[in-house]
Protein backbone atom coordinates (compact mmCIF):
# COMPACT_ATOMS: atom_id res chain seq x y z
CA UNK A 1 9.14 -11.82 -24.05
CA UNK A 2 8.74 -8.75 -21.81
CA UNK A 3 10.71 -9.24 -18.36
CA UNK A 4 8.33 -7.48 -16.38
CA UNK A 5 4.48 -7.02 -15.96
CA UNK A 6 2.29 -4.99 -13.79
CA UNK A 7 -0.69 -6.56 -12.87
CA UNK A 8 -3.48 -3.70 -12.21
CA UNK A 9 -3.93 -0.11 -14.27
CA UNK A 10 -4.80 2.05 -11.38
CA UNK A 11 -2.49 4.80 -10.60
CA UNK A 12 0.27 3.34 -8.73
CA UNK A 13 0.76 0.30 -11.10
CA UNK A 14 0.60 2.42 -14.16
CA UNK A 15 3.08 4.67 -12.43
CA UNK A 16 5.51 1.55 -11.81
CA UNK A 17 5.04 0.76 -15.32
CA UNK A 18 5.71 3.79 -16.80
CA UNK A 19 8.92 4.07 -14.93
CA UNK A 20 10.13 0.61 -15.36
CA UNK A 21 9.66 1.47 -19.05
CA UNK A 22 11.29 4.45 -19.04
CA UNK A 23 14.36 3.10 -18.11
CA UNK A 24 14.49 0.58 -20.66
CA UNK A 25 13.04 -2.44 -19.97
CA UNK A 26 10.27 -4.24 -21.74
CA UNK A 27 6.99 -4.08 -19.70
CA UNK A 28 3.63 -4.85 -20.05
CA UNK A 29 0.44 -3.47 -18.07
CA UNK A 30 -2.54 -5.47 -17.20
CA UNK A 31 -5.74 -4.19 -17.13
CA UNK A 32 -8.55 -5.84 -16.28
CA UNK A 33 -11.14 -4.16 -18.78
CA UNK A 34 -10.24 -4.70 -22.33
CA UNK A 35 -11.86 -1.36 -23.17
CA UNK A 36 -9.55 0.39 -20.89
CA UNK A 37 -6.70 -1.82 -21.85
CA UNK A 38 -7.11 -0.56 -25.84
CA UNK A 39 -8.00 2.95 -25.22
CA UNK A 40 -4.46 3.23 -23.11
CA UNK A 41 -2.57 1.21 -25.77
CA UNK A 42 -3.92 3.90 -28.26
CA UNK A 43 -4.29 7.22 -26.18
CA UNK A 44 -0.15 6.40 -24.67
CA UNK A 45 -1.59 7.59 -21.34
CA UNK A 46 -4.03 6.15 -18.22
CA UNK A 47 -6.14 9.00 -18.71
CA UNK A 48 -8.77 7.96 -16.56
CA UNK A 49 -6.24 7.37 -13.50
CA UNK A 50 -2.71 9.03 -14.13
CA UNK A 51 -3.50 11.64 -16.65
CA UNK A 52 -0.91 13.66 -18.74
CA UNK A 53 1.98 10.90 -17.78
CA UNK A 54 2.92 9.47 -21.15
CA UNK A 55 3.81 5.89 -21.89
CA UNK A 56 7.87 5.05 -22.60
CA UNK A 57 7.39 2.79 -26.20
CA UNK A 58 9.03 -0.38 -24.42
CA UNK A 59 5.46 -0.65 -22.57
CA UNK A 60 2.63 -2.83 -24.08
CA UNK A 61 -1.27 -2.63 -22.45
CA UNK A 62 -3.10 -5.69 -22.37
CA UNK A 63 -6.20 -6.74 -20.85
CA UNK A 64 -5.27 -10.83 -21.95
CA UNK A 65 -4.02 -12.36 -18.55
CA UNK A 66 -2.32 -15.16 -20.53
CA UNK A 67 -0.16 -12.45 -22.36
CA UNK A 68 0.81 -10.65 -18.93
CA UNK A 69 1.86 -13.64 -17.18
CA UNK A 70 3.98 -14.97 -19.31
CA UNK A 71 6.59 -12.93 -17.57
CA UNK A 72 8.86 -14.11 -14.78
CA UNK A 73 8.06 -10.80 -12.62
CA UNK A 74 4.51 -10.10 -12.27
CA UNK A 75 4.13 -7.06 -9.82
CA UNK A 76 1.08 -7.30 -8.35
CA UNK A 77 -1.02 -3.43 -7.81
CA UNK A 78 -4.57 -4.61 -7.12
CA UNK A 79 -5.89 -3.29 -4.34
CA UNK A 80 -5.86 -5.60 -0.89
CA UNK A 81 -8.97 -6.07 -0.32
CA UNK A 82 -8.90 -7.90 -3.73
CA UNK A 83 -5.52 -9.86 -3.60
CA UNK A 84 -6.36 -13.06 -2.16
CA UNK A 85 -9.34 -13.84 -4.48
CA UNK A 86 -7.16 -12.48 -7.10
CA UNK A 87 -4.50 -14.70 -6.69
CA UNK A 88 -6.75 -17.71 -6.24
CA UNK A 89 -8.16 -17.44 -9.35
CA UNK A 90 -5.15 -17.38 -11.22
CA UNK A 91 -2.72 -19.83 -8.71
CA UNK A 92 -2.06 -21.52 -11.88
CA UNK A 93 -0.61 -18.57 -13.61
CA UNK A 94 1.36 -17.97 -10.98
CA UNK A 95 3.46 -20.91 -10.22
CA UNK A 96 7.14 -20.44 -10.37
CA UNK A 97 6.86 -16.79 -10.77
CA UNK A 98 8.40 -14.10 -8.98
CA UNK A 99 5.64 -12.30 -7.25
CA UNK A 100 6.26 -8.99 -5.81
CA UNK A 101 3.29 -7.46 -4.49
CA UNK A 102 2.58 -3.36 -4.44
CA UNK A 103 -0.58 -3.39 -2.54
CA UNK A 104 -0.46 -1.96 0.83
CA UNK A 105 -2.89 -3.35 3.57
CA UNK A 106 -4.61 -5.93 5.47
CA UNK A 107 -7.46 -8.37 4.81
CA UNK A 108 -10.56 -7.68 6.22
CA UNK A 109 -11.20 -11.30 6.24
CA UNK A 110 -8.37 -13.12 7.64
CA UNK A 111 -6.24 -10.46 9.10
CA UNK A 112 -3.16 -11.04 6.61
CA UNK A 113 -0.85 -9.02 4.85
CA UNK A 114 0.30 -9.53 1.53
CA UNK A 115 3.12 -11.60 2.18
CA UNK A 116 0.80 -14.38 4.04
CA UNK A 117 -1.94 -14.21 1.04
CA UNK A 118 0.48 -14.80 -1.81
CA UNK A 119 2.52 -17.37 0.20
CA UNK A 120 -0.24 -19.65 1.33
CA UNK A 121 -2.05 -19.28 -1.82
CA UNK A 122 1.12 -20.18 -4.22
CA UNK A 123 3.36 -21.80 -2.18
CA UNK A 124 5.54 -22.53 -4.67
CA UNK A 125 6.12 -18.78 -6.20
CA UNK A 126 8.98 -16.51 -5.13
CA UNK A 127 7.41 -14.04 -2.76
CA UNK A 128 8.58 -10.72 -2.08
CA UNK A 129 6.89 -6.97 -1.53
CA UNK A 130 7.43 -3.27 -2.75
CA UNK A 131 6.91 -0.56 0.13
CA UNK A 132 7.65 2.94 0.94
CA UNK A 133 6.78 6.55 0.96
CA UNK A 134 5.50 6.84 -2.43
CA UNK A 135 3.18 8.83 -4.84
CA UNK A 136 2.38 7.48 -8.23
CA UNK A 137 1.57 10.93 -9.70
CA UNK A 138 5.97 11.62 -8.60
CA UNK A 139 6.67 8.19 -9.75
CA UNK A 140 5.22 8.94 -13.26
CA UNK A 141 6.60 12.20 -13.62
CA UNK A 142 10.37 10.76 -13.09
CA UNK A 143 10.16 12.23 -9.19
CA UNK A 144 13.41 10.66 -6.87
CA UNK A 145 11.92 8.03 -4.64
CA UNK A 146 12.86 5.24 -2.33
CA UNK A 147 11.55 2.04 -1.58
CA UNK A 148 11.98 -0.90 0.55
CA UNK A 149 11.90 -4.52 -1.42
CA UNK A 150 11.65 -7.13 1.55
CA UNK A 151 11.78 -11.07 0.66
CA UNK A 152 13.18 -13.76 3.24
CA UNK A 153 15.92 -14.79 0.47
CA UNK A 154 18.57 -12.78 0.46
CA UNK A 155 19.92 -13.74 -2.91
CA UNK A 156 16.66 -12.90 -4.47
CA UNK A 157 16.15 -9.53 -2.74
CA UNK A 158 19.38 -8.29 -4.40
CA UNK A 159 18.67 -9.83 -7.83
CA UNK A 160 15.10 -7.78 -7.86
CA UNK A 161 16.67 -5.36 -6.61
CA UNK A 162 18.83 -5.26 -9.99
CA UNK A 163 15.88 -6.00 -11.86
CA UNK A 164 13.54 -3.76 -10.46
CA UNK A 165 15.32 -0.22 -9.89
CA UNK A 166 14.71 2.37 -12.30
CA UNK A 167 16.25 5.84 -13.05
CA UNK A 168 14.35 7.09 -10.62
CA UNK A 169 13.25 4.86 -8.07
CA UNK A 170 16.30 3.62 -5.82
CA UNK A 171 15.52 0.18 -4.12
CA UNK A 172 16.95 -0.75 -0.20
CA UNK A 173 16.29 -4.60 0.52
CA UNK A 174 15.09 -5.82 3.60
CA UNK A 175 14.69 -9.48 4.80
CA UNK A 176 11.95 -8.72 6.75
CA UNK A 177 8.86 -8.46 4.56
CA UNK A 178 6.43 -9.04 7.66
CA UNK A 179 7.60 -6.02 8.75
CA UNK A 180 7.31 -3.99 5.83
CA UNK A 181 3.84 -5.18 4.85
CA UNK A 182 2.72 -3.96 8.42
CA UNK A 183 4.00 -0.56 7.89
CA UNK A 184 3.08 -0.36 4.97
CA UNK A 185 -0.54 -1.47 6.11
CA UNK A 186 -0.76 0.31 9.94
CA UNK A 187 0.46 4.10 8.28
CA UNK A 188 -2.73 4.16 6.45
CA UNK A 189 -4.87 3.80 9.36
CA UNK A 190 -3.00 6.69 11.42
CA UNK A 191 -2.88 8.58 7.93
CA UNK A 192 -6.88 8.62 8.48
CA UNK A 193 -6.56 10.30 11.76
CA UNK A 194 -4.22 12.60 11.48
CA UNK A 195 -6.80 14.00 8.65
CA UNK A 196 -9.59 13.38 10.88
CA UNK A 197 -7.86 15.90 13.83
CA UNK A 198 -6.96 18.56 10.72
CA UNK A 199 -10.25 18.56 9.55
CA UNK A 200 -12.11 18.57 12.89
CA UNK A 201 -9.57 22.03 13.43
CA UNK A 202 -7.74 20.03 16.35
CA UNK A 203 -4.38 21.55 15.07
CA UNK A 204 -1.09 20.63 14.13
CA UNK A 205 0.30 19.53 17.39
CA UNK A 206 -2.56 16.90 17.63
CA UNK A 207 -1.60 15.62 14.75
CA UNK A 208 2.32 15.23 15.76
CA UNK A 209 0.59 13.53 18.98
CA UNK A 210 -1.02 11.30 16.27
CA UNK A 211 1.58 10.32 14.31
CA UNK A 212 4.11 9.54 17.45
CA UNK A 213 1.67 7.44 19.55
CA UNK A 214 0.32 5.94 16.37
CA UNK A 215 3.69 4.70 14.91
CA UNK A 216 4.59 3.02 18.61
CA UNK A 217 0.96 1.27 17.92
CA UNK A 218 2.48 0.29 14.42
CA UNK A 219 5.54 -1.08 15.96
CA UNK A 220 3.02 -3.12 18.91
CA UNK A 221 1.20 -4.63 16.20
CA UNK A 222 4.08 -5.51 14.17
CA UNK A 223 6.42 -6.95 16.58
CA UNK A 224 3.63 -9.47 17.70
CA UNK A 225 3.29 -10.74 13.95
CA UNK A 226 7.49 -11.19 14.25
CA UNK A 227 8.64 -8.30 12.89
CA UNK A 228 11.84 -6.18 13.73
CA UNK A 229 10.78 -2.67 14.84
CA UNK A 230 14.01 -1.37 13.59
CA UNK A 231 11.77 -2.16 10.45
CA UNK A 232 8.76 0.34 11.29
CA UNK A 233 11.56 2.86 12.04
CA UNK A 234 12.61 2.60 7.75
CA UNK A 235 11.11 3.62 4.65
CA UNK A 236 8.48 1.55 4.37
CA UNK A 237 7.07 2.38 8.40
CA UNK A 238 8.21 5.59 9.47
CA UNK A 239 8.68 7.37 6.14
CA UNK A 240 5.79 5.98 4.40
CA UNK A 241 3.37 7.64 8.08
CA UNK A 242 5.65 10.76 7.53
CA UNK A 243 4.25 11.44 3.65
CA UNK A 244 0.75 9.64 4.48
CA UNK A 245 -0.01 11.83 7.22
CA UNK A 246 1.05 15.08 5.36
CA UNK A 247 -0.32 15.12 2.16
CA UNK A 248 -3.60 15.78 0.40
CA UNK A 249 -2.10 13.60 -2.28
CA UNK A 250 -2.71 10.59 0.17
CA UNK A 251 -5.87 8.79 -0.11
CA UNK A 252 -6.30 7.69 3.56
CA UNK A 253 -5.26 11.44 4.73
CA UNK A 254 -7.81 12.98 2.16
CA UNK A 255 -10.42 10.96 3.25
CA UNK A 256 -10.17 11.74 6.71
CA UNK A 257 -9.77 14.76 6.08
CA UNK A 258 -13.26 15.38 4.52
CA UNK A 259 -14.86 13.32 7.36
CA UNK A 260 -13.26 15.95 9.97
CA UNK A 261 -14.74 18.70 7.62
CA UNK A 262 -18.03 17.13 7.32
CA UNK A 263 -17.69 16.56 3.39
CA UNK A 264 -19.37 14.16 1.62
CA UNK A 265 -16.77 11.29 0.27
CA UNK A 266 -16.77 9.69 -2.65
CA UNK A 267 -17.58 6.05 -2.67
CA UNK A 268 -16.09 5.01 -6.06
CA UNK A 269 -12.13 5.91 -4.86
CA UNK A 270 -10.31 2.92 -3.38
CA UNK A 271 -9.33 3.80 0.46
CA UNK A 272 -7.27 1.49 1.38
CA UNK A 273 -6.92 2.17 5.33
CA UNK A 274 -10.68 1.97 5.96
CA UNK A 275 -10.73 -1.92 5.56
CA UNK A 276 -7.38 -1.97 7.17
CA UNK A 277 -8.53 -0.26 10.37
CA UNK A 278 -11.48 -2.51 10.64
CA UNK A 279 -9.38 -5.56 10.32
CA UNK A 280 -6.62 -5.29 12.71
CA UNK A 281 -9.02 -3.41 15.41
CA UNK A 282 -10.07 -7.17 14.80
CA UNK A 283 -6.94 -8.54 14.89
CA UNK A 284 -5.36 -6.37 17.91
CA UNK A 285 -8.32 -7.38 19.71
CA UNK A 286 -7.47 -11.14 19.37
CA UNK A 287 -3.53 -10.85 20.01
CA UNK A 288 -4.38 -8.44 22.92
CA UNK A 289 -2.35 -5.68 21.39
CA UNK A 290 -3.49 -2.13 22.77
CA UNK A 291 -4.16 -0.03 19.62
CA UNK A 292 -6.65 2.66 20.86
CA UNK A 293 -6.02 5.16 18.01
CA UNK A 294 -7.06 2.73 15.47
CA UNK A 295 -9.85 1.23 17.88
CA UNK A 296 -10.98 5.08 17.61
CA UNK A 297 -10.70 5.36 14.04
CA UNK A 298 -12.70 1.97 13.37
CA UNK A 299 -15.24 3.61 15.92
CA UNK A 300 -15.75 6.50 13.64
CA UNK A 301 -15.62 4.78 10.45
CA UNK A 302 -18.64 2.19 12.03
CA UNK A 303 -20.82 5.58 13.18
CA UNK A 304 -20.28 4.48 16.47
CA UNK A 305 -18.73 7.55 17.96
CA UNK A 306 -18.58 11.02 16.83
CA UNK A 307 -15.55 12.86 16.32
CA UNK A 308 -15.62 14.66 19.80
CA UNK A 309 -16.57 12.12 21.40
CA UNK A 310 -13.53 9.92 20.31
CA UNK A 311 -11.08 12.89 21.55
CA UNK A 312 -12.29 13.19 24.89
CA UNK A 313 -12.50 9.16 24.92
CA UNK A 314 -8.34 9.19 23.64
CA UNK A 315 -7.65 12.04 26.50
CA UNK A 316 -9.15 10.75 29.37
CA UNK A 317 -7.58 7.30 29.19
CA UNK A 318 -4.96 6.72 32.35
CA UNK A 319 -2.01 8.62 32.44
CA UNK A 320 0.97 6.96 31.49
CA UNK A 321 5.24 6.57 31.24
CA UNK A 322 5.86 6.97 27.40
């Protein structure tokens, strides 16, 4: 039986995969289309999302749920937006497993992180998340990286953390998983503005100012769901903004980005801080939590305010102690 499976093919999960593999252990990857599924297991490569990155031998492609699940550690890569109805539908499947999810957001529907979608849908599975300033392309390609793995048992955040490290990937454990699904989540958002202010030619310093004021909004946000800000100020807050909001190799970034520069975007890539702005401008709204770069961003994302207009709108609000 393989210890390990990776439920979702997209670029991050088959980057998991492939190093999880690499350093020995049996894996399998779940795809969701069995076409993609058997052109992988034959071609040794994602092609159509992680191209060039070979597949280790120890990992298997399936696209047979039954056959993934049958492992005790199901790591779960599907995007957010898709998690909860993902996990309904296969609650069954996932009873007494070990569920350690790899998706980074918040639901548009409900407002919840990860950690709240997997626990109230399958109560009785081990719960736990994967965080942290990561690339799958650097993954894949055998790249050092560190990431948080948060759980509220500390017994099994060391034991995954055993399980789950890889010859490249070095694991920290945190008991606060609240707090790393947050940052994990809020970065995203800020991500999309800092690209916003380099594409719109607002400069580098604006996008310092960005990053600053918008990690104290992650830390607002996060601390009223219970978190620890000493949390946001780890891997999987402060040095997950620090790559987001730097890279053209970031999704959120690129994508604001090209909105700045007036490009048109692509609708068929997964942006994962679009849905997440709109849902905790929501959210912060209801706890009373004073978020007004991502209130800006959502503003811009709805067509409700133009770039320029949401500058002067950030610089004219009242002067303040910092």
């Amino acid at each position: 039986m393989n210890e390990i499976s990776v439920l979702g093919a997209g670029a991050f999960g088959t980057a998991l995969a492939i190093s999880l593999a690499q350093s020995g252990r049996k894996v399998t990857l779940w795809a969701r289309s069995a076409e993609a599924a058997t052109a992988m297991q034959k071609q040794r490569e994602n092609a159509l999302r992680l191209p060039g990155k070979p597949f280790p031998e120890p990992l298997n492609v399936t696209s047979d749920l039954a056959v993934a699940t049958a492992a005790p550690i199901l790591l779960l890569a599907v995007p957010m937006q898709q998690l909860a109805h993902f996990a309904e539908e296969n609650k069954a499947r996932f009873q007494q497993k070990t569920l350690v999810s790899c998706c980074k957001g918040v639901d548009l529907k409900t407002g919840r992180g990860p950690i709240a979608v997997l626990e109230d849908t399958v109560p009785d599975a081990t719960v736990a998340i994967l965080s942290g300033p990561s690339f799958a392309v650097d993954i894949a390609d055998g790249l050092p990286t560190a990431l948080t793995l948060a759980t509220r048992d500390k017994a099994v955040a060391v034991a995954l953390q055993t399980r789950l490290s890889t010859d490249n990937i070095r694991l920290y454990t945190s008991l606060d998983p609240v707090g790393v699904e947050f940052g994990g989540a809020l970065k995203n958002v800020i991500a999309i503005a800092c690209g916003l202010a380099i594409g719109a030619g607002f400069g580098e310093s604006a996008r310092a100012a960005l990053m600053t004021r918008g990690f104290a909004e992650m830390q607002r946000l996060a601390v009223k769901q219970g978190a620890d800000p000493m949390t946001l100020a780890g891997l999987s807050g402060f040095g997950d903004l620090v790559l987001t909001c730097t890279s053209e190799k970031s999704r959120n970034y690129s994508h604001g980005l090209k909105l700045g520069r007036g490009v048109e975007i692509d609708p068929s890539v997964t942006v994962e801080g679009v849905a997440t702005a709109k849902a905790v401008a929501h959210l912060s709204a209801t706890l009373g939590v004073d978020m007004p770069i991502t209130t800006a961003v959502t503003q811009i994302l709805n067509g409700n305010l133009s770039i320029s207009e949401t500058v002067e709108l950030l610089l004219s609000r009242p002067l303040k102690r910092e």
